[in-house]
Protein backbone atom coordinates (compact mmCIF):
# COMPACT_ATOMS: atom_id res chain seq x y z
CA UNK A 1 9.94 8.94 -30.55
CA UNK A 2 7.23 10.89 -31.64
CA UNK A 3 4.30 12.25 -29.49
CA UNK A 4 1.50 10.15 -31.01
CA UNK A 5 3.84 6.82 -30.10
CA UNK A 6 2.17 5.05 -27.32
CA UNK A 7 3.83 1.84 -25.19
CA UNK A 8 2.28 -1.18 -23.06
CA UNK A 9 2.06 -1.42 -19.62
CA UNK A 10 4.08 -4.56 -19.96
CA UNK A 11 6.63 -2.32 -21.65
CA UNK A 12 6.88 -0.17 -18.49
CA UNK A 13 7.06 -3.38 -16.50
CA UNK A 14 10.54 -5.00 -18.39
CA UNK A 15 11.30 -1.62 -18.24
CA UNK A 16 11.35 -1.44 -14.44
CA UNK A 17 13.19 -4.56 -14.25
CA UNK A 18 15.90 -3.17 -16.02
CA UNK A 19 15.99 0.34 -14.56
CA UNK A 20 15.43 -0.35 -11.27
CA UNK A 21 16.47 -4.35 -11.20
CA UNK A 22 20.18 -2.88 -12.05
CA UNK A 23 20.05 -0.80 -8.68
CA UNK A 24 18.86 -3.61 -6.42
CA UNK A 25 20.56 -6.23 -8.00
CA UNK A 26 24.29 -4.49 -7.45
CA UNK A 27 24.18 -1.03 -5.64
CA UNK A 28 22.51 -1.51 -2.89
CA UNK A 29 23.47 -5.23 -1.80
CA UNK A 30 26.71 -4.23 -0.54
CA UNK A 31 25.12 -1.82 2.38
CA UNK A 32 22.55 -4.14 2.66
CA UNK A 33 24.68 -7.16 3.54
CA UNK A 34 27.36 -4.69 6.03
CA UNK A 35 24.42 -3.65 8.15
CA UNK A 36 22.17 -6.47 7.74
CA UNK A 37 24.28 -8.90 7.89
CA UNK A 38 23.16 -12.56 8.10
CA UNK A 39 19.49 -10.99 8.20
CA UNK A 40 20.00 -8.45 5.42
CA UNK A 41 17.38 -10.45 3.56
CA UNK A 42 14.86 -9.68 5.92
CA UNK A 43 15.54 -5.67 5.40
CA UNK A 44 14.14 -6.51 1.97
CA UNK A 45 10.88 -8.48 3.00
CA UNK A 46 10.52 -5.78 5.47
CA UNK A 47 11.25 -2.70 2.43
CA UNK A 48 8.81 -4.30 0.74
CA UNK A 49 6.00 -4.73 3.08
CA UNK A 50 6.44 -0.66 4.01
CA UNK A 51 6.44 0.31 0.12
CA UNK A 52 3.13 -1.80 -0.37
CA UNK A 53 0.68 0.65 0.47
CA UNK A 54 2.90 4.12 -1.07
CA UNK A 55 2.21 2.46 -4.18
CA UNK A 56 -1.75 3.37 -3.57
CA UNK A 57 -0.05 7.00 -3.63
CA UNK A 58 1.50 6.31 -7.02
CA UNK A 59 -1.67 4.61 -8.38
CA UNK A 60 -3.79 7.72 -7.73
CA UNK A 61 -1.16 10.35 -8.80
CA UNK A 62 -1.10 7.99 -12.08
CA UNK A 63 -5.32 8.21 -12.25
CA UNK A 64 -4.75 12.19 -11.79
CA UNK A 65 -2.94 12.93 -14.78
CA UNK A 66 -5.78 11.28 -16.65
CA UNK A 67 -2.94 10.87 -19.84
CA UNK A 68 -1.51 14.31 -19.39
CA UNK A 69 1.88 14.86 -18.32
CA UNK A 70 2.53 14.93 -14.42
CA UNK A 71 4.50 18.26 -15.08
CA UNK A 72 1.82 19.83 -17.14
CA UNK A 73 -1.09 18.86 -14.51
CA UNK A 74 0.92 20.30 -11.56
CA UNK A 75 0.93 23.94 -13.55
CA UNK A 76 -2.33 24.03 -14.47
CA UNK A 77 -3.70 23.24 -11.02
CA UNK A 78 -0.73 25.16 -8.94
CA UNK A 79 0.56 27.90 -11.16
CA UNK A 80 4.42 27.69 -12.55
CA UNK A 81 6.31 28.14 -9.91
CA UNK A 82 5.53 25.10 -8.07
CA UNK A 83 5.94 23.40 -11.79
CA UNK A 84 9.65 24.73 -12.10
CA UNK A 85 10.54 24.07 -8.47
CA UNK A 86 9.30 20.55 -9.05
CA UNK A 87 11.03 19.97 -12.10
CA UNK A 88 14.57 21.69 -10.49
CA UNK A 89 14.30 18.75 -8.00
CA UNK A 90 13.38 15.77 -10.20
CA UNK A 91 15.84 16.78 -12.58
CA UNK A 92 18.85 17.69 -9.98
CA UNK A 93 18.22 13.82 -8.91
CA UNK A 94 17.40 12.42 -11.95
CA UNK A 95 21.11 13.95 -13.20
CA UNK A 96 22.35 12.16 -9.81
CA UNK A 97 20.79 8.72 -10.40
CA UNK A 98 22.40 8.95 -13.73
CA UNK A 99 25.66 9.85 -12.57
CA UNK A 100 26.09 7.12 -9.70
CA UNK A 101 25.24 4.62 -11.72
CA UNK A 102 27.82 5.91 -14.56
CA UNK A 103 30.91 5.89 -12.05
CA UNK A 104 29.87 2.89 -10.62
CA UNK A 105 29.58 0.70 -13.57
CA UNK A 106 32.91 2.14 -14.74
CA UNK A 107 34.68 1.89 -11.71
CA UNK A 108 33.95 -1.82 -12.01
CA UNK A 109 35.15 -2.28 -15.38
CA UNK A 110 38.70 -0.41 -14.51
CA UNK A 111 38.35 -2.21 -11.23
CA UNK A 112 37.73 -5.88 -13.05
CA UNK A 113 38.82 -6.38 -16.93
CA UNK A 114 40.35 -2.93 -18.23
CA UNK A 115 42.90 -2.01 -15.11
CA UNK A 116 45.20 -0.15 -17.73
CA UNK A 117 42.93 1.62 -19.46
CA UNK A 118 41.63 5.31 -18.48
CA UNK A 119 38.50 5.96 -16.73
CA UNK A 120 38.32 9.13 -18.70
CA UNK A 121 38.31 7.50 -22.34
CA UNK A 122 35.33 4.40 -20.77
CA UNK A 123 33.15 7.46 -19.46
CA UNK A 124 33.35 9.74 -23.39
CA UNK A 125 32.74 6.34 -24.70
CA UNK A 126 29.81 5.50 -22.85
CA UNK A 127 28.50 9.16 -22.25
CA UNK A 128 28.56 9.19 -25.71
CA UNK A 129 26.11 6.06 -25.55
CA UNK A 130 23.70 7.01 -23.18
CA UNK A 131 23.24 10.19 -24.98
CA UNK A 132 22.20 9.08 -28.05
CA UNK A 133 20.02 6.61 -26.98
CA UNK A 134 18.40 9.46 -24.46
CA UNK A 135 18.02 11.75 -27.44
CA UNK A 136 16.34 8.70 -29.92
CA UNK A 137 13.33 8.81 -27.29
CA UNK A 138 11.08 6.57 -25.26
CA UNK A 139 10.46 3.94 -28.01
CA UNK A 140 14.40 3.81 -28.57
CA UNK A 141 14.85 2.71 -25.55
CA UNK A 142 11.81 0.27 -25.01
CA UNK A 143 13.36 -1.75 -27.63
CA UNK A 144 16.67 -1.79 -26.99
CA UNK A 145 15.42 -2.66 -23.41
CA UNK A 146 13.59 -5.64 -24.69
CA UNK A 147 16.47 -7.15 -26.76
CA UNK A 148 19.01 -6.96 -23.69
CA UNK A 149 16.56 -8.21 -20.93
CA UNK A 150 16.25 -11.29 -22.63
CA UNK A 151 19.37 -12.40 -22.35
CA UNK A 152 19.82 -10.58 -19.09
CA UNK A 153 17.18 -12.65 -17.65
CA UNK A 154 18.66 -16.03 -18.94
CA UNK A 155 21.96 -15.29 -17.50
CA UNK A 156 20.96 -14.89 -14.38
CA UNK A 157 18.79 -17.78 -13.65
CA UNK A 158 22.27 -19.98 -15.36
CA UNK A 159 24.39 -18.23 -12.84
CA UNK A 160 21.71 -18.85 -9.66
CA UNK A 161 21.73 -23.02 -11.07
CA UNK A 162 25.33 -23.19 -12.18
CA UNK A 163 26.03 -22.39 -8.30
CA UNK A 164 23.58 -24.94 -6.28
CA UNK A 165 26.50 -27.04 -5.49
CA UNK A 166 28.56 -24.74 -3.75
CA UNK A 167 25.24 -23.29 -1.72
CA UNK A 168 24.79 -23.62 1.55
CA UNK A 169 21.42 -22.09 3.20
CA UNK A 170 22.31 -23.27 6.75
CA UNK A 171 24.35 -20.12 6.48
CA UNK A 172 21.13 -17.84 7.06
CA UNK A 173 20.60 -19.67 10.54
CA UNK A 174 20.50 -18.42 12.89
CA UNK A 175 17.49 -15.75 12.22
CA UNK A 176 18.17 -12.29 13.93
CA UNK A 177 20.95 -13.29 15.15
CA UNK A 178 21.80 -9.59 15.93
CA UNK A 179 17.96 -8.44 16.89
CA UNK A 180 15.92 -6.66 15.06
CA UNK A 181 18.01 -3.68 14.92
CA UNK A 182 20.36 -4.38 12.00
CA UNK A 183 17.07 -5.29 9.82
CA UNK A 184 15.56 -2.17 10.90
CA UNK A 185 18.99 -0.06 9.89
CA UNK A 186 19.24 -1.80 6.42
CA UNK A 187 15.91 -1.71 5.15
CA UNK A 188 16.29 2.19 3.66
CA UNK A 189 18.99 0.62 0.96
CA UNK A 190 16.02 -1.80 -0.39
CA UNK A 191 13.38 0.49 0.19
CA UNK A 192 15.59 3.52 -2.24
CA UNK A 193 15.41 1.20 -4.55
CA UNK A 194 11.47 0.35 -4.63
CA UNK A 195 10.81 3.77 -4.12
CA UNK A 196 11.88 4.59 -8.03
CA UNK A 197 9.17 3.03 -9.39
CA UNK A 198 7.02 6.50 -8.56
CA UNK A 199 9.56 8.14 -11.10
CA UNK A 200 7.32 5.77 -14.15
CA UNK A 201 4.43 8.45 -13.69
CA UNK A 202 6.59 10.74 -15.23
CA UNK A 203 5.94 8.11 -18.66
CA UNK A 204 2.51 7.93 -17.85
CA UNK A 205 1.25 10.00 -20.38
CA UNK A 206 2.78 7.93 -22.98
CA UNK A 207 1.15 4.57 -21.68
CA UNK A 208 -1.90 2.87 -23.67
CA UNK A 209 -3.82 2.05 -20.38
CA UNK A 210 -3.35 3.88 -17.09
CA UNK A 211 -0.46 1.86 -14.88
CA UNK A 212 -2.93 0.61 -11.61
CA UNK A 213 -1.91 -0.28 -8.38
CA UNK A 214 -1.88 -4.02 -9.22
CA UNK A 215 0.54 -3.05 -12.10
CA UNK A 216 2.74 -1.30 -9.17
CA UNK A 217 2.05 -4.28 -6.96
CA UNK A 218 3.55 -6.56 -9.45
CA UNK A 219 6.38 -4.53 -10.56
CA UNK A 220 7.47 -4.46 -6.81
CA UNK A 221 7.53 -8.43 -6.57
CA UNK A 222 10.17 -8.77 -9.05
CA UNK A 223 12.48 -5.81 -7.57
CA UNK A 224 11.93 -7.88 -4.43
CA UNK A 225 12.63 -11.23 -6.16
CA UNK A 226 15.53 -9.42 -8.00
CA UNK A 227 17.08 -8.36 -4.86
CA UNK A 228 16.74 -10.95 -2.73
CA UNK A 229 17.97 -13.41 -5.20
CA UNK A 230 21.82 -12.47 -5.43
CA UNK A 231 21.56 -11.29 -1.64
CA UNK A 232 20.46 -15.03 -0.77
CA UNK A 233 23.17 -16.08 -3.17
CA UNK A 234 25.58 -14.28 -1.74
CA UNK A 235 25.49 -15.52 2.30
CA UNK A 236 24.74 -19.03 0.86
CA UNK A 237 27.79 -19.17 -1.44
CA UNK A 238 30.53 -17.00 0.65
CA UNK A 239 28.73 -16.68 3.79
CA UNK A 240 27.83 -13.63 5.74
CA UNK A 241 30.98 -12.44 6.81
CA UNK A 242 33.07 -12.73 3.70
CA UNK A 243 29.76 -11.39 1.50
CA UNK A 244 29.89 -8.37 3.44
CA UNK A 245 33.10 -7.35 2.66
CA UNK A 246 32.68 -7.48 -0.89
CA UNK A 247 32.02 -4.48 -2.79
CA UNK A 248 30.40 -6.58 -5.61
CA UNK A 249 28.82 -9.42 -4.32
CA UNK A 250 26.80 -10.03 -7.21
CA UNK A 251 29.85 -10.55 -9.40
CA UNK A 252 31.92 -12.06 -7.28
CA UNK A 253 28.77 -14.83 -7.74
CA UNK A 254 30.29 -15.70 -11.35
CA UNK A 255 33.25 -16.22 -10.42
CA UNK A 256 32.20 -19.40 -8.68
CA UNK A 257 30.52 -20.70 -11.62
CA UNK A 258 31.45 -23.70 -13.47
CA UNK A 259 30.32 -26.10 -15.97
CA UNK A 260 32.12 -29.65 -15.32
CA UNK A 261 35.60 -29.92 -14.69
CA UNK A 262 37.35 -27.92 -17.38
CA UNK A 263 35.07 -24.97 -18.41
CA UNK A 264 35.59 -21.74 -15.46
CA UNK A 265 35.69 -18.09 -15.41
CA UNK A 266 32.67 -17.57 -17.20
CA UNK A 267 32.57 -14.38 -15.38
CA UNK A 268 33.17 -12.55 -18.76
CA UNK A 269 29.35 -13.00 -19.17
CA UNK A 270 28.55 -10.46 -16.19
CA UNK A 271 30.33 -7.81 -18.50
CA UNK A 272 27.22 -8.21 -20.48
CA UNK A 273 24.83 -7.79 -17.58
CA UNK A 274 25.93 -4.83 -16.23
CA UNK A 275 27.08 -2.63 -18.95
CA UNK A 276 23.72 -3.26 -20.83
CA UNK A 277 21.98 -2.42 -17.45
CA UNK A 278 23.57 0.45 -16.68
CA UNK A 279 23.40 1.53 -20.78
CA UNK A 280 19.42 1.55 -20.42
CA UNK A 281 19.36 2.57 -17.07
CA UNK A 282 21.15 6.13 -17.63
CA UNK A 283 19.70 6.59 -20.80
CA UNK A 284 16.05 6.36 -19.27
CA UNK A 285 16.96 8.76 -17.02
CA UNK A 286 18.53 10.96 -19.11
CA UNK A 287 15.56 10.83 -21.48
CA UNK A 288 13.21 11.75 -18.27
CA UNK A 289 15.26 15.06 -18.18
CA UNK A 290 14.65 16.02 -22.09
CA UNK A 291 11.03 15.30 -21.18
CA UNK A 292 10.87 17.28 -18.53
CA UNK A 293 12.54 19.92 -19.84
CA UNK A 294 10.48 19.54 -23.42
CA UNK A 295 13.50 19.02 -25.18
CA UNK A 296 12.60 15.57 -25.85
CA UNK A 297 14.10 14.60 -29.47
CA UNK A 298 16.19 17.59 -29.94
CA UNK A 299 19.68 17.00 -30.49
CA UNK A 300 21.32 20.14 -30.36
CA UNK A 301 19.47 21.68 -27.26
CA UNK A 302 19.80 18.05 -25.35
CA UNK A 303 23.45 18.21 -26.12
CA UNK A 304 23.17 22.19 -25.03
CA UNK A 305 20.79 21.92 -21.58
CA UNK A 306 21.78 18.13 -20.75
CA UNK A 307 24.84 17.20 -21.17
CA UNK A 308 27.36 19.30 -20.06
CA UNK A 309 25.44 19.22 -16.27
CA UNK A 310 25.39 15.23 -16.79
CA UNK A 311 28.87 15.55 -17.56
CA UNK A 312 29.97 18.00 -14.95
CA UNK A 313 28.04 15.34 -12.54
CA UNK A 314 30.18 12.47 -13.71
CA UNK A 315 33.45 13.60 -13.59
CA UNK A 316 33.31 15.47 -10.37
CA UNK A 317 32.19 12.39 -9.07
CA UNK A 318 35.27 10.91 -10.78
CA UNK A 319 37.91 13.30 -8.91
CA UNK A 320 36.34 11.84 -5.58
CA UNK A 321 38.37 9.81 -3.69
CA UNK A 322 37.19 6.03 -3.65
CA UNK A 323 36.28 5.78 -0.57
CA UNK A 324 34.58 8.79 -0.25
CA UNK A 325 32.54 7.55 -3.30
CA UNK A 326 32.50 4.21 -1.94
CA UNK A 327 30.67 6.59 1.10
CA UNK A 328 28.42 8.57 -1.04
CA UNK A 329 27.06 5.95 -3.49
CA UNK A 330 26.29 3.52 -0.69
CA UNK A 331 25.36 4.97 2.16
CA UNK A 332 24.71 9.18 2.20
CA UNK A 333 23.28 8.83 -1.90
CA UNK A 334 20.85 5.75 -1.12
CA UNK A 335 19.46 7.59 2.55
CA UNK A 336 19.09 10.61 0.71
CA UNK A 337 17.13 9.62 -2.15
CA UNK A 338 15.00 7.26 -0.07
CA UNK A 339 14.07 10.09 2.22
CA UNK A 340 13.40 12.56 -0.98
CA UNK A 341 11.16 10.18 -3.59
CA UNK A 342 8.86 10.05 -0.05
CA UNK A 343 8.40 13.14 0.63
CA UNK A 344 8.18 14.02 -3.09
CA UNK A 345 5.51 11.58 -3.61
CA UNK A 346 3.87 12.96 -1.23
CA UNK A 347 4.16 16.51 -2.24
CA UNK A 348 3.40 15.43 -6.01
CA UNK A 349 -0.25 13.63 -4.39
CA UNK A 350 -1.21 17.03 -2.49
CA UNK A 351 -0.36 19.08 -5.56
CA UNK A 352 -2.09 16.98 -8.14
CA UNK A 353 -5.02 16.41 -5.52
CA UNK A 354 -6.13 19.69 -5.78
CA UNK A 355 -8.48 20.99 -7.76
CA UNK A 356 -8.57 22.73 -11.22
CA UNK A 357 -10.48 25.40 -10.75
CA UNK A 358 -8.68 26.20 -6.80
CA UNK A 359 -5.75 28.37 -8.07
CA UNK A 360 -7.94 30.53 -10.34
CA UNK A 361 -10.69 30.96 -7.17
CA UNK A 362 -7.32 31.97 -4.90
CA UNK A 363 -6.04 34.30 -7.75
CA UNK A 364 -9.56 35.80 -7.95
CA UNK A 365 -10.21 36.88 -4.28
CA UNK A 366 -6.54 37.86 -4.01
CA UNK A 367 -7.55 40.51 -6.99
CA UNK A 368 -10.55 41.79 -5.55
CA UNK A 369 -9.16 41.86 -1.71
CA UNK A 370 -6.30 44.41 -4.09
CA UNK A 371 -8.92 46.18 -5.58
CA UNK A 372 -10.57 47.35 -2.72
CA UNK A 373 -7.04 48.42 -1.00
């Protein structure tokens, strides 16, 4: 995509459903329902509630840039050092976000419908994928986003119908069962997931109108409405004991669904939903990394700087043993990067908070205070 391209704010938003809708809609349910529980739904409401007002952080960072990049802003108002050590971190997780969701996705697939074929030849395939759609740019993958959602969208509101008769919503009775404690434990998993949308600042620059905190606001009630929607589904249709022990709960949803008495399995369709997900998903992500490291659009140095590190990622991550992954995607990952988009928000605020002309004031008296040594 070239520079001068500019997307909607309505782009960013069916962007964000995608991106981030993947991550709440599978990763993080499984955590979500062990420690949760029966009230794991509540961990959501209550995620969501806590993000609300970090968006107002997001909203002014976004106001800062004033249609520069973030990147850009933070080395002309703190010198490049604090640029590269930000963009070492972003990247690092940006890589990581990538790379999770890769294994994940593909463990699924060997898991589900290809048993007996390698891992190894579904990750070339689909590294392969991601890649080129990372290196075709921004607008690339704004349409490609647009064309899956669709049909994303649609399948999930057939599944959520399709499966009213086997639903049961006594099955969330009795509320806090457990206390509050459980709620309180689970809400990081929802709340890792919210916190991404601070990583669409990093796109601001190529946005028509500046993304505003109602924009945030919004974007936030559909991550909420996408989480809680299989999590719901998933106590009302297996119930809180069996949904917890499921590593997928979202597709184990499709396997329920039927359509009179002879047409079942229509579980295929989820194959849809989560490959395309996850195809858009890494590919934003890897695209975020060409822009940060203004490579954006180059094939030869994005196949040079980015992926043989995305690679390296994947299939170390691949050599792990399952439930050590099992570990490390939904528990240790999630904590981590819940704890780390805070505090980088927060660090990205201060630094773009400051002012222009500060750093060249700071450099000034530390000349003269040499001078006269």
């Amino acid at each position: 995509m070239g520079k001068s391209v500019k997307i909607s704010v309505l782009h960013v938003i069916l962007l964000c459903m995608t991106v981030i809708g993947l991550k709440n809609h599978v990763t993080i349910l499984p955590p979500i329902l062990e420690v949760g529980h029966r009230d794991g739904w509540l961990s959501v409401l209550l995620g969501a509630v806590i993000v609300l007002p970090w968006l107002f952080l997001l909203a002014f960072i976004a106001k800062s840039t004033d249609g520069q990049p973030l990147i850009k802003i933070i080395e002309e108002k703190n010198g490049k050092t604090i640029a590269r050590i930000i963009k070492f971190i972003v990247v690092i997780e940006f890589f990581l976000f990538g790379a999770f969701t890769m294994i994940e996705m593909l463990q699924w697939v060997n898991t589900t419908f290809l048993p007996f074929t390698p891992m190894l030849v579904l990750f070339v395939l689909y590294f392969i994928l991601c890649m080129m759609l990372a290196i075709y740019g921004l607008q690339a993958i704004m349409i490609a986003n647009v064309l899956v959602l669709f049909v994303v969208i649609i399948l999930g509101f057939f599944v959520a119908i399709a499966n009213l008769r086997v639903k049961d919503y006594t099955l969330l009775l009795p509320i806090l069962e457990k206390g509050m404690e459980p709620v309180l434990l689970a809400t990081v998993f929802p709340m890792s997931g919210f916190l991404e949308l601070g990583f669409l600042i990093f796109i601001q620059h190529h946005v028509k109108n500046r993304i505003k905190f109602k924009h945030f606001a919004l974007m936030l009630l559909l991550l909420l409405g996408l989480t809680m929607g299989p999590l719901i589904g998933a106590i009302v249709e297996f119930g809180p004991d069996e949904a917890s022990k499921q590593r997928y709960p979202a597709y184990e949803e499709w396997a329920l669904v039927a359509i009179g008495e002879y047409i079942n399995h229509l579980d295929f369709l989820s194959i849809y939903q989560w490959m395309t997900g996850a195809f858009v998903r890494i590919g934003f992500y890897l695209f975020l990394v060409t822009e940060i490291l203004s490579i954006e659009q180059q094939s030869k140095k994005v196949w040079t700087y980015v992926a043989p590190p995305f690679a390296i990622i994947c299939l170390s991550l691949m050599l792990v043993d399952q439930q050590v992954y099992l570990f490390l995607n939904n528990y240790l990952f999630l904590i981590f990067s819940c704890c780390l988009l805070v505090v980088l928000g927060i660090v990205i605020a201060l630094l773009v908070w400051r002012k222009k002309g500060q750093r060249q004031e700071e450099l000034h008296h530390a000349d003269r205070g040499d001078h006269i040594k």
